[in-house]
PDB file of N, CA and C in Angstrom:
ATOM      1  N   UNK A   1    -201.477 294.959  91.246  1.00  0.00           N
ATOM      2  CA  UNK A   1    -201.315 293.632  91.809  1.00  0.00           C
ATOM      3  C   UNK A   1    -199.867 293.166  91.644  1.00  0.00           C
ATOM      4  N   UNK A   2    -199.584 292.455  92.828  1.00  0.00           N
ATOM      5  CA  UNK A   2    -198.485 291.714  92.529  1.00  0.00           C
ATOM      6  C   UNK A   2    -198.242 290.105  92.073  1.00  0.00           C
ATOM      7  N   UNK A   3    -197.360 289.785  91.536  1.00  0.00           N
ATOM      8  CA  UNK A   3    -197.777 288.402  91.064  1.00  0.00           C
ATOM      9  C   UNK A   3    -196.206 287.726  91.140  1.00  0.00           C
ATOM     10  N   UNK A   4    -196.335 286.326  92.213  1.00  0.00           N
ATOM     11  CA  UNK A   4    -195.389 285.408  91.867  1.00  0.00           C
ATOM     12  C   UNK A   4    -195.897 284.311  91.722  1.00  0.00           C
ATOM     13  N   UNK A   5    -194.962 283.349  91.926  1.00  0.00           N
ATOM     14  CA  UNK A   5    -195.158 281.797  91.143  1.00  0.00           C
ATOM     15  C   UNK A   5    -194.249 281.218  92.461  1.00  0.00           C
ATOM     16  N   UNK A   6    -194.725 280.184  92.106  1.00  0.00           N
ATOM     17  CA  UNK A   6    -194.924 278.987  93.312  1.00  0.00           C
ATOM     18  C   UNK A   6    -193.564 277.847  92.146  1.00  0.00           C
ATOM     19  N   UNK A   7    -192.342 277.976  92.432  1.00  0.00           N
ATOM     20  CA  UNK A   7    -191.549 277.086  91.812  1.00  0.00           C
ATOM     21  C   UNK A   7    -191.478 275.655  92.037  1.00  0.00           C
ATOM     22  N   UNK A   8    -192.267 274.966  92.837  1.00  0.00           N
ATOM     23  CA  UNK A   8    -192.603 274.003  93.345  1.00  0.00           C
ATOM     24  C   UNK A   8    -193.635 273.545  92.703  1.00  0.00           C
ATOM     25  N   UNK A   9    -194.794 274.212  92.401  1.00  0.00           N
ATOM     26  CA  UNK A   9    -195.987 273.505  91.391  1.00  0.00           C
ATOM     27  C   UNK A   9    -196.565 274.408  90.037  1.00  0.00           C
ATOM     28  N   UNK A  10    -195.693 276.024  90.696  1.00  0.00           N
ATOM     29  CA  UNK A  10    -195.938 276.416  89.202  1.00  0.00           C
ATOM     30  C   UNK A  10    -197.903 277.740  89.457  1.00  0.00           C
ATOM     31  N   UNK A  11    -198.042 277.277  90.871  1.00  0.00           N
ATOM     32  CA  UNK A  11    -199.333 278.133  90.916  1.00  0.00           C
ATOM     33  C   UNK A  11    -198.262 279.565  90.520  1.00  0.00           C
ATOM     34  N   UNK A  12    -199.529 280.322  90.086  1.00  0.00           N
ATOM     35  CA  UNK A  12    -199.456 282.236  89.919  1.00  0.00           C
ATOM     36  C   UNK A  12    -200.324 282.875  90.923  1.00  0.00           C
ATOM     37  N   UNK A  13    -199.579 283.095  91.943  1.00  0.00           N
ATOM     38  CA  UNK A  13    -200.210 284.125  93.370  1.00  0.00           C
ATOM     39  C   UNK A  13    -200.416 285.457  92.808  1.00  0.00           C
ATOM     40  N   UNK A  14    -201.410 285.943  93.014  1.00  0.00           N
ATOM     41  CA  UNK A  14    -201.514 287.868  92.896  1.00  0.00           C
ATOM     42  C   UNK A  14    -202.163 287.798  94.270  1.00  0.00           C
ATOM     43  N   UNK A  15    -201.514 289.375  94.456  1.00  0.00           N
ATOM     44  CA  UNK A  15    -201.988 289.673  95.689  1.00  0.00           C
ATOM     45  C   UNK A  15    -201.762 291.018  95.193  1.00  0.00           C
ATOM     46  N   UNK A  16    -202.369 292.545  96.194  1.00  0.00           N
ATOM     47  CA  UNK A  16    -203.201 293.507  96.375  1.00  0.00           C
ATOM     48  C   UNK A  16    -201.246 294.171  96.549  1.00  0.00           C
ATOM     49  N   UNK A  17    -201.055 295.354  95.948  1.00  0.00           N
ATOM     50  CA  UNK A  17    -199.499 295.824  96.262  1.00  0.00           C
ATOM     51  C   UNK A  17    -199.502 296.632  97.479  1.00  0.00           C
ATOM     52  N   UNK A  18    -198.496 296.497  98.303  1.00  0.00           N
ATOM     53  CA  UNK A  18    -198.551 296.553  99.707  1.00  0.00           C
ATOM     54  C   UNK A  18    -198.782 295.740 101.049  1.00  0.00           C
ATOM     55  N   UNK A  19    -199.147 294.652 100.263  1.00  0.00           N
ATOM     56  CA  UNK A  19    -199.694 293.389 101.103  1.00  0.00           C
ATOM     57  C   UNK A  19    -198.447 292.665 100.737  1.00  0.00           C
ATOM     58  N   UNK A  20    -197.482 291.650 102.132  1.00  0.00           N
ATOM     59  CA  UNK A  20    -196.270 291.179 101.872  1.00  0.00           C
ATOM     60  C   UNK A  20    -196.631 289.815 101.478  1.00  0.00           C
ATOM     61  N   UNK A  21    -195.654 288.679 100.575  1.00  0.00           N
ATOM     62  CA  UNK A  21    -195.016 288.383 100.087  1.00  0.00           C
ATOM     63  C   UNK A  21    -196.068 287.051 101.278  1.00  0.00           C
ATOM     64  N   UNK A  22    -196.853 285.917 100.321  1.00  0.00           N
ATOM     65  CA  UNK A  22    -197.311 284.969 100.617  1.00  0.00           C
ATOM     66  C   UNK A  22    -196.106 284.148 101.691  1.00  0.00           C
ATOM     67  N   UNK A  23    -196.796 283.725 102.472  1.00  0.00           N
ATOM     68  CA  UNK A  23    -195.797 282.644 103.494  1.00  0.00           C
ATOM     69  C   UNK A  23    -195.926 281.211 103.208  1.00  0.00           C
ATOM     70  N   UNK A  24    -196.969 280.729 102.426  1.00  0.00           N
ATOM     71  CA  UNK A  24    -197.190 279.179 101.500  1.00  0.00           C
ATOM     72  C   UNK A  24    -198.253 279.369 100.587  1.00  0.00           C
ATOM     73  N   UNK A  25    -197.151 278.225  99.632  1.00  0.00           N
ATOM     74  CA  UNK A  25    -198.381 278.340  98.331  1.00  0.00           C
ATOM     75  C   UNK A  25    -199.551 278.112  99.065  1.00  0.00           C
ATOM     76  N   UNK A  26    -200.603 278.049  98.619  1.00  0.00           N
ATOM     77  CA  UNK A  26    -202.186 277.742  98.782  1.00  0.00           C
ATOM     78  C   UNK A  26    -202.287 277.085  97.699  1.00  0.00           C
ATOM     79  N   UNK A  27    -201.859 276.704  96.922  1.00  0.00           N
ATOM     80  CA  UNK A  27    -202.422 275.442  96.295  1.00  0.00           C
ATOM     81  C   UNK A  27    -201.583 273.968  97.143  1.00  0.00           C
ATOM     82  N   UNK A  28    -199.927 274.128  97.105  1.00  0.00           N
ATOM     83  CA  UNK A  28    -199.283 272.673  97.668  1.00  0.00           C
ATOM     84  C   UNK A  28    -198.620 272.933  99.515  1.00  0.00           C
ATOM     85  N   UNK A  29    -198.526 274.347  99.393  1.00  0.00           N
ATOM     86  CA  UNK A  29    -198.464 274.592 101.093  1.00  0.00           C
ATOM     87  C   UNK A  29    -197.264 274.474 101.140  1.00  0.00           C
ATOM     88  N   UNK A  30    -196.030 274.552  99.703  1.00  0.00           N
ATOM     89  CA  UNK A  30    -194.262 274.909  99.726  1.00  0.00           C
ATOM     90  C   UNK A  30    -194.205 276.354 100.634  1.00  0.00           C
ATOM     91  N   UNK A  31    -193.316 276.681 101.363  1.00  0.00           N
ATOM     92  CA  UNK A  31    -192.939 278.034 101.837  1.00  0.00           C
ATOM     93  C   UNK A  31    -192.375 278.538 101.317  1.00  0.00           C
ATOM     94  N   UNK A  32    -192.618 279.829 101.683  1.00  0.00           N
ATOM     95  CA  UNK A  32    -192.230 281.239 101.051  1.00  0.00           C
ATOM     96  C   UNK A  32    -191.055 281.046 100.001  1.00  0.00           C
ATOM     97  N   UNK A  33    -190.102 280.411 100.429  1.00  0.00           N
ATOM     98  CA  UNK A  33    -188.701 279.967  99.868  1.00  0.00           C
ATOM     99  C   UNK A  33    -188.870 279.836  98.531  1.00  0.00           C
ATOM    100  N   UNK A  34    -189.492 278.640  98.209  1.00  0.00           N
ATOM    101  CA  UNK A  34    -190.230 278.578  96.832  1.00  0.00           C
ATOM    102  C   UNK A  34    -191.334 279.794  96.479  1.00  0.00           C
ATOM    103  N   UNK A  35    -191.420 280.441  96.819  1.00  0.00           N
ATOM    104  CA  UNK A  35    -192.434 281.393  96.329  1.00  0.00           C
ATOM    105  C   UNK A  35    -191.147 282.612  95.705  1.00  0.00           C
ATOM    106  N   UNK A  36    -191.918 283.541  94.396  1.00  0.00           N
ATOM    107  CA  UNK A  36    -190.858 284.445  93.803  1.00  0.00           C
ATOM    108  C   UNK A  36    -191.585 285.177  92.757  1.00  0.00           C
ATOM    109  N   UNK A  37    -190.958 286.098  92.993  1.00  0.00           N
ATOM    110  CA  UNK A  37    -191.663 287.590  92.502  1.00  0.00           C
ATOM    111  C   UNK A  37    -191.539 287.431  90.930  1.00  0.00           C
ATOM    112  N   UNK A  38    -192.579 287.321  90.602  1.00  0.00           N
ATOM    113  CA  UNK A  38    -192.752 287.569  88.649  1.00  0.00           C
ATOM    114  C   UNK A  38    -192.246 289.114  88.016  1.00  0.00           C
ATOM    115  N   UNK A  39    -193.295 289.693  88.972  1.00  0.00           N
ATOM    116  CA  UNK A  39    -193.575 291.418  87.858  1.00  0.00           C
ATOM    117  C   UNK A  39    -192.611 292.326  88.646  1.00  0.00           C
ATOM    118  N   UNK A  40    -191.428 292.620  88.687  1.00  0.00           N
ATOM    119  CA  UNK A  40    -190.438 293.748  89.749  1.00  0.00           C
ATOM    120  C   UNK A  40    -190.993 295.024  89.473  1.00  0.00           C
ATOM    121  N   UNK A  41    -191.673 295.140  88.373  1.00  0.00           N
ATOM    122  CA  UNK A  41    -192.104 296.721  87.924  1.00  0.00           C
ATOM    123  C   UNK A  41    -190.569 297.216  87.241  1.00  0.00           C
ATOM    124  N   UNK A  42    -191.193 298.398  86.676  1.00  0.00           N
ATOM    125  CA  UNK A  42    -190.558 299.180  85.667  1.00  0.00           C
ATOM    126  C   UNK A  42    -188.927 300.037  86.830  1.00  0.00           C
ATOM    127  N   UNK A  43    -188.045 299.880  86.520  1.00  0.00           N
ATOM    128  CA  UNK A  43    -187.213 300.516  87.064  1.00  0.00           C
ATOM    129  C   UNK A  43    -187.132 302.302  87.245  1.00  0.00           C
ATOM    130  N   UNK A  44    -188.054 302.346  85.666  1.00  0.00           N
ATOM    131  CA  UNK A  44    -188.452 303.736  85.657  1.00  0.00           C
ATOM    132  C   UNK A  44    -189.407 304.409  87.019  1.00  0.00           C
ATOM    133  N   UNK A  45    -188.388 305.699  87.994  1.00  0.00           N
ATOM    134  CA  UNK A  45    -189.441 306.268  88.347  1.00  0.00           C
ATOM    135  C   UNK A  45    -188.990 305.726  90.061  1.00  0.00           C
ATOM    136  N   UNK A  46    -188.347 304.750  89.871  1.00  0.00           N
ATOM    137  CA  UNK A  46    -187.480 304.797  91.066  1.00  0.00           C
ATOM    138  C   UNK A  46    -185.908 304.636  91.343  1.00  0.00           C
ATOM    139  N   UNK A  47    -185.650 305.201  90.234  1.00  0.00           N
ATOM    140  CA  UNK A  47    -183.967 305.458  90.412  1.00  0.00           C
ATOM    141  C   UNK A  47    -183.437 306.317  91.094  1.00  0.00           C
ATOM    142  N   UNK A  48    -182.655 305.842  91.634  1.00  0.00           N
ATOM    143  CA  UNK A  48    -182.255 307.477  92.781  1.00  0.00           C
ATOM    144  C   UNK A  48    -181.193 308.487  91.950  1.00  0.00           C
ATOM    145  N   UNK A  49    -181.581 309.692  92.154  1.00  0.00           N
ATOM    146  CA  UNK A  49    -180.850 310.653  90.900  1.00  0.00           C
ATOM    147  C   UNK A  49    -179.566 311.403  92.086  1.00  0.00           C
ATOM    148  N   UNK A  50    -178.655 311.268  91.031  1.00  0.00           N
ATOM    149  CA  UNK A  50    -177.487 312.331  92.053  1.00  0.00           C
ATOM    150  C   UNK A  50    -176.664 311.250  92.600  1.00  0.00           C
ATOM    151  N   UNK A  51    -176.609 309.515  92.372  1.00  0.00           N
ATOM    152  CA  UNK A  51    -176.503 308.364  92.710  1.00  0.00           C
ATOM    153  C   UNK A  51    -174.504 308.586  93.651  1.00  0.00           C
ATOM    154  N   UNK A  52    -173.894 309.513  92.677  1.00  0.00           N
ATOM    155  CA  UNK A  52    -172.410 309.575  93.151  1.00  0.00           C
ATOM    156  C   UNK A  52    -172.453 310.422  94.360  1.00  0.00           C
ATOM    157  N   UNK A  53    -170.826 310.078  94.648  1.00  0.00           N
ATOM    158  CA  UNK A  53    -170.543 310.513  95.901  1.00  0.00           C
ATOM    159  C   UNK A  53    -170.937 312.300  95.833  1.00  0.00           C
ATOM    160  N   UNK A  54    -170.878 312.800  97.083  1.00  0.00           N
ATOM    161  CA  UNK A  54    -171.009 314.110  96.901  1.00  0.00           C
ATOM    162  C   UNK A  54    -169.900 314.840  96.560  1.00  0.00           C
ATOM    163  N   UNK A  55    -169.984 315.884  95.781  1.00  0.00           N
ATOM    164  CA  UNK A  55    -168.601 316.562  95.515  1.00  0.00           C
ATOM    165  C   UNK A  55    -168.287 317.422  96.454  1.00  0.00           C
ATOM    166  N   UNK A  56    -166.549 317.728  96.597  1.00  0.00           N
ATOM    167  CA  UNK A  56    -166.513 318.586  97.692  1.00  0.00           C
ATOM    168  C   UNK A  56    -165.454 319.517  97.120  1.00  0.00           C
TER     169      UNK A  56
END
């Protein structure tokens, strides 16, 4: 699950991962704007490896 918060009243949205990014709270009906991602997940596991330029 994903989970943000509603900076406007403070609700905690979860939603199903893969499913985008609420368009209004459902509790006060602020847009998306105010809406913001709590959990980013672990950085581990999606770092891109080999990140520098290529050598030549």
């Amino acid at each position: 699950m994903k989970r943000f918060q509603c900076t406007n009243c403070g609700q905690i949205i979860e939603v199903p991962r893969g499913t985008p990014k609420p368009v209004k709270c459902p509790k006060c009906g602020a847009s998306a704007m105010m809406i913001h991602r709590l959990n980013k997940g672990s950085p581990r596991g999606r770092r891109r490896r080999g990140g520098g330029p290529p050598e030549q």
